[in-house]
N, C-alpha and C. Protein backbone atom coordinates (compact mmCIF):
# COMPACT_ATOMS: atom_id res chain seq x y z
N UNK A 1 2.07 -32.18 -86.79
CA UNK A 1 2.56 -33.53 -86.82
C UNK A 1 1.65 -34.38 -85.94
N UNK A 2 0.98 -35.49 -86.23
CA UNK A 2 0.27 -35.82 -86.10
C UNK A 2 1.12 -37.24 -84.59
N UNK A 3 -0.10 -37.35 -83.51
CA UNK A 3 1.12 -38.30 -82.75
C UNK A 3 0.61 -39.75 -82.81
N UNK A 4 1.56 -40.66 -81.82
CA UNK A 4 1.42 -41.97 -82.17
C UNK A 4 -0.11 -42.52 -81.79
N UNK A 5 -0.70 -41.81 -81.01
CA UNK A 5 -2.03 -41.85 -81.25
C UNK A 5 -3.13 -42.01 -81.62
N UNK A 6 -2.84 -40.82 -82.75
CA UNK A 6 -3.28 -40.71 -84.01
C UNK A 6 -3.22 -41.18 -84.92
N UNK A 7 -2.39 -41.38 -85.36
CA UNK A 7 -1.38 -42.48 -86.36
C UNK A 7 -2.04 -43.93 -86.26
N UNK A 8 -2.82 -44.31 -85.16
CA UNK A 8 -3.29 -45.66 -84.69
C UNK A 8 -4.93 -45.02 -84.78
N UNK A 9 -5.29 -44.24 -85.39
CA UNK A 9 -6.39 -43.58 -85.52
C UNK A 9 -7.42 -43.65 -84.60
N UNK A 10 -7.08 -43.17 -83.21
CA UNK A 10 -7.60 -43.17 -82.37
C UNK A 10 -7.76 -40.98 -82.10
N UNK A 11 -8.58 -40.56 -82.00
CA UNK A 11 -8.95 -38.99 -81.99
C UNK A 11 -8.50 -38.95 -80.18
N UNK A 12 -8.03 -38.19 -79.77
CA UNK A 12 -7.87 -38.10 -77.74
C UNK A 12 -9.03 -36.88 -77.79
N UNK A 13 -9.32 -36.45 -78.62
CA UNK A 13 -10.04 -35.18 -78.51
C UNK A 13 -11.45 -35.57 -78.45
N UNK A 14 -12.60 -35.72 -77.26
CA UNK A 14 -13.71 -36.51 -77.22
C UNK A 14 -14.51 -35.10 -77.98
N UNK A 15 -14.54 -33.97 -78.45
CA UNK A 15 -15.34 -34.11 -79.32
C UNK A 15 -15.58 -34.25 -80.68
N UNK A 16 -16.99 -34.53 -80.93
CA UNK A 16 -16.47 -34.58 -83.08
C UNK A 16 -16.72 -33.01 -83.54
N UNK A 17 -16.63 -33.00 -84.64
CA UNK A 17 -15.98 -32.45 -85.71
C UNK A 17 -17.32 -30.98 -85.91
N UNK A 18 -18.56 -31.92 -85.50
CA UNK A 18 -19.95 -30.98 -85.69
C UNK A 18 -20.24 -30.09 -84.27
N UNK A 19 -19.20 -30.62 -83.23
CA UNK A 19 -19.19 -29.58 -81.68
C UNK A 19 -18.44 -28.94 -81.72
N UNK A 20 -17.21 -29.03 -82.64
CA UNK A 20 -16.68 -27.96 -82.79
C UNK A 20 -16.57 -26.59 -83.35
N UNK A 21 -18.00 -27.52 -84.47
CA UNK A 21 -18.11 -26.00 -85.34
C UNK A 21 -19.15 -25.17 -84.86
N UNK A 22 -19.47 -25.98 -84.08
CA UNK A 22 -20.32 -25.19 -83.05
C UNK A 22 -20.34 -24.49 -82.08
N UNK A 23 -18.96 -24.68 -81.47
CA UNK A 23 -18.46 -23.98 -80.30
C UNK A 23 -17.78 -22.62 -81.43
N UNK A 24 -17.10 -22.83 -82.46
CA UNK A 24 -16.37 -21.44 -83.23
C UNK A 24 -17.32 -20.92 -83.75
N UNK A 25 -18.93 -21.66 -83.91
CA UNK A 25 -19.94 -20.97 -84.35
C UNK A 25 -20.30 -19.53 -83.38
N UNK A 26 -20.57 -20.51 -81.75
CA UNK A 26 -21.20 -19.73 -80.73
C UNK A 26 -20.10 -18.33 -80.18
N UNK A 27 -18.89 -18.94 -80.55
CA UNK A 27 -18.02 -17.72 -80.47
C UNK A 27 -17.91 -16.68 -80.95
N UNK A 28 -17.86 -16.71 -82.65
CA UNK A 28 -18.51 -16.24 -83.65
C UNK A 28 -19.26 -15.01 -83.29
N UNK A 29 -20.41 -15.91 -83.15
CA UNK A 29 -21.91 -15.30 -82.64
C UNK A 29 -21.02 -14.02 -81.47
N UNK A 30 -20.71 -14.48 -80.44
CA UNK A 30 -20.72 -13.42 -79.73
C UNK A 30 -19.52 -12.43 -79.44
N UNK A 31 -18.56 -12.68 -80.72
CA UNK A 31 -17.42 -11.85 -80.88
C UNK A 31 -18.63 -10.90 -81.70
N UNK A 32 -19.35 -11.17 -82.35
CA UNK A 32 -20.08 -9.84 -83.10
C UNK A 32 -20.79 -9.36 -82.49
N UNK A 33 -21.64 -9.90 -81.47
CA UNK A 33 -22.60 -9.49 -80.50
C UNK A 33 -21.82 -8.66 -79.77
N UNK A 34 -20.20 -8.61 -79.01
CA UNK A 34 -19.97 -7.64 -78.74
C UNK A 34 -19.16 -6.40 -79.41
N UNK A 35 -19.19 -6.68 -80.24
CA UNK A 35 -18.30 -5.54 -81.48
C UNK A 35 -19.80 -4.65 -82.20
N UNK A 36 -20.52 -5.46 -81.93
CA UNK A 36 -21.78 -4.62 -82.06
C UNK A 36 -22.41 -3.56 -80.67
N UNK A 37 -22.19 -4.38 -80.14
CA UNK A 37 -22.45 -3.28 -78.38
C UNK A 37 -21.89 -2.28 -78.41
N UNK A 38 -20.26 -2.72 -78.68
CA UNK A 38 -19.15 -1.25 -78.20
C UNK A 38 -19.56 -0.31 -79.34
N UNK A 39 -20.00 -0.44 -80.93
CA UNK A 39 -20.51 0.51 -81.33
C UNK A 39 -21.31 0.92 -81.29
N UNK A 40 -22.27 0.31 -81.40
CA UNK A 40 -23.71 1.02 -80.65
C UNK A 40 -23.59 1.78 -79.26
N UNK A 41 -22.84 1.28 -78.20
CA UNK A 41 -22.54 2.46 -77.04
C UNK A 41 -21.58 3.80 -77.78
N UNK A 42 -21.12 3.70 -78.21
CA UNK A 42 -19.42 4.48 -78.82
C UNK A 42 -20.53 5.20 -79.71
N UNK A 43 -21.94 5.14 -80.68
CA UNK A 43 -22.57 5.95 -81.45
C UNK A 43 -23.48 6.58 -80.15
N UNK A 44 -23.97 6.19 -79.24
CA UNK A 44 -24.99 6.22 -78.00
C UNK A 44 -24.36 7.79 -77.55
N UNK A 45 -22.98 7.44 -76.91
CA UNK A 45 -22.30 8.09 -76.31
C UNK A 45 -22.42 9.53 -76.88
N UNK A 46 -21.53 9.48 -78.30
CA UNK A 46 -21.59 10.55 -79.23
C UNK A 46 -23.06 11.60 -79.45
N UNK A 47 -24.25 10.74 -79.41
CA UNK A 47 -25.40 12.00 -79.68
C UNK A 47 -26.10 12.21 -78.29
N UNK A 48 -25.68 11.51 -77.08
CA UNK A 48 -25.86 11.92 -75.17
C UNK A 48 -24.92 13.16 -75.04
N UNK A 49 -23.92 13.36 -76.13
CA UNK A 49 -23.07 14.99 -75.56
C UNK A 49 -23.40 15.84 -76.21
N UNK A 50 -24.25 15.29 -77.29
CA UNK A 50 -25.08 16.79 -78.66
C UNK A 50 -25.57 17.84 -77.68
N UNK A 51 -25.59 18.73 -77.73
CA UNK A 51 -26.48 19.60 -77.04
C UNK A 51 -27.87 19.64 -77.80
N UNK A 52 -28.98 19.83 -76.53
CA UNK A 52 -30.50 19.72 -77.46
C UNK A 52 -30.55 21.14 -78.17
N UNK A 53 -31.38 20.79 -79.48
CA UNK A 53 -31.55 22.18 -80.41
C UNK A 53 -32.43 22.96 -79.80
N UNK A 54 -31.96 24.26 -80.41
CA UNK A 54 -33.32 25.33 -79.50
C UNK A 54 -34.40 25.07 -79.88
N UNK A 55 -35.13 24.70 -81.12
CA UNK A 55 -36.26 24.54 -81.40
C UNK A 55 -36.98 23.31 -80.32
N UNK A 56 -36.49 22.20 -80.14
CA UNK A 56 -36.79 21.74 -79.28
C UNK A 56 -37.03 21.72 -78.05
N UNK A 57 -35.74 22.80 -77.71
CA UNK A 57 -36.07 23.44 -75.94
C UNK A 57 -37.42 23.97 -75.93
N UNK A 58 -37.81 25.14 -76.90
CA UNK A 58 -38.82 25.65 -77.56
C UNK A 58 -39.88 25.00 -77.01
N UNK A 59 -40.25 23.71 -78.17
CA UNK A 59 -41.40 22.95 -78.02
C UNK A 59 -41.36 22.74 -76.60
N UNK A 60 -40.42 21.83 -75.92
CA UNK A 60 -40.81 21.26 -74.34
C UNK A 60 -41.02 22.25 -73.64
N UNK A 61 -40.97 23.67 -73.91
CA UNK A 61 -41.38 24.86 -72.87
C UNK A 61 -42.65 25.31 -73.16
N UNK A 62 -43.10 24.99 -73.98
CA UNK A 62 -44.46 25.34 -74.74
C UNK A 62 -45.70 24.12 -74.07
N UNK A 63 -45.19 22.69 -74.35
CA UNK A 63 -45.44 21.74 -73.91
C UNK A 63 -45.75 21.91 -72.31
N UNK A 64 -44.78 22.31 -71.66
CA UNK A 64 -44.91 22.52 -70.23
C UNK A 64 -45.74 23.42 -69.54
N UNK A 65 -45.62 24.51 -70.09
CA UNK A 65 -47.08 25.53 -70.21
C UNK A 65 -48.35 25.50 -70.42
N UNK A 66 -48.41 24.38 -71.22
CA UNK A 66 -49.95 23.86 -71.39
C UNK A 66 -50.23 23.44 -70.82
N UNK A 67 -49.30 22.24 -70.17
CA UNK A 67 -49.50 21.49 -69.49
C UNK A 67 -49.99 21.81 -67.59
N UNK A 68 -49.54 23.10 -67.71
CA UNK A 68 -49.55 24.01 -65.89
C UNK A 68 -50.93 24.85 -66.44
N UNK A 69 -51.18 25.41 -67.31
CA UNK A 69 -52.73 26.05 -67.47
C UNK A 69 -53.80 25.05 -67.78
N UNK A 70 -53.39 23.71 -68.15
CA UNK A 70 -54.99 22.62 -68.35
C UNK A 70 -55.09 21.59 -66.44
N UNK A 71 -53.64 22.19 -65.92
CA UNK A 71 -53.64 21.62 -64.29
C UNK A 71 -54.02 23.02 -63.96
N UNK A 72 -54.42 24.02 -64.24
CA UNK A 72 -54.83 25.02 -63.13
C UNK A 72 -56.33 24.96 -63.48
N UNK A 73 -57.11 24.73 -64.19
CA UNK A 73 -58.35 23.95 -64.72
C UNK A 73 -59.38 23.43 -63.89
């Protein structure tokens, strides 16, 4: 319901119509910006508790070995 205000078409609300869609724009923007974080941490999280594969332990022990016989050099 619109008040006597208004009715006398006077707006009390100093901004227009293009700051507002700009402010639900920028909100917008960063209601996804953080609904994008918490999943990206929440997927982050999930493969930081994987345990590493043996083949990989593998390689970095192999890696490390070379690496102590081209320093004894």
């Amino acid at each position: 319901m619109a008040t006597a205000t208004q009715r006398r078409g006077r707006d009390t609300n100093p901004l227009t119509k293009e700051q507002k869609t700009d402010r639900e724009d920028s909100r917008a923007i960063r209601a996804r910006q953080r609904a994008i974080g918490r999943e990206l941490r929440r997927l982050y999280d999930i493969v930081a508790k994987e345990p590493v594969p043996d083949d990989f332990l593998e390689l970095l022990r192999k890696i490390d070995e070379s690496g102590e016989v081209k320093a004894a050099k």
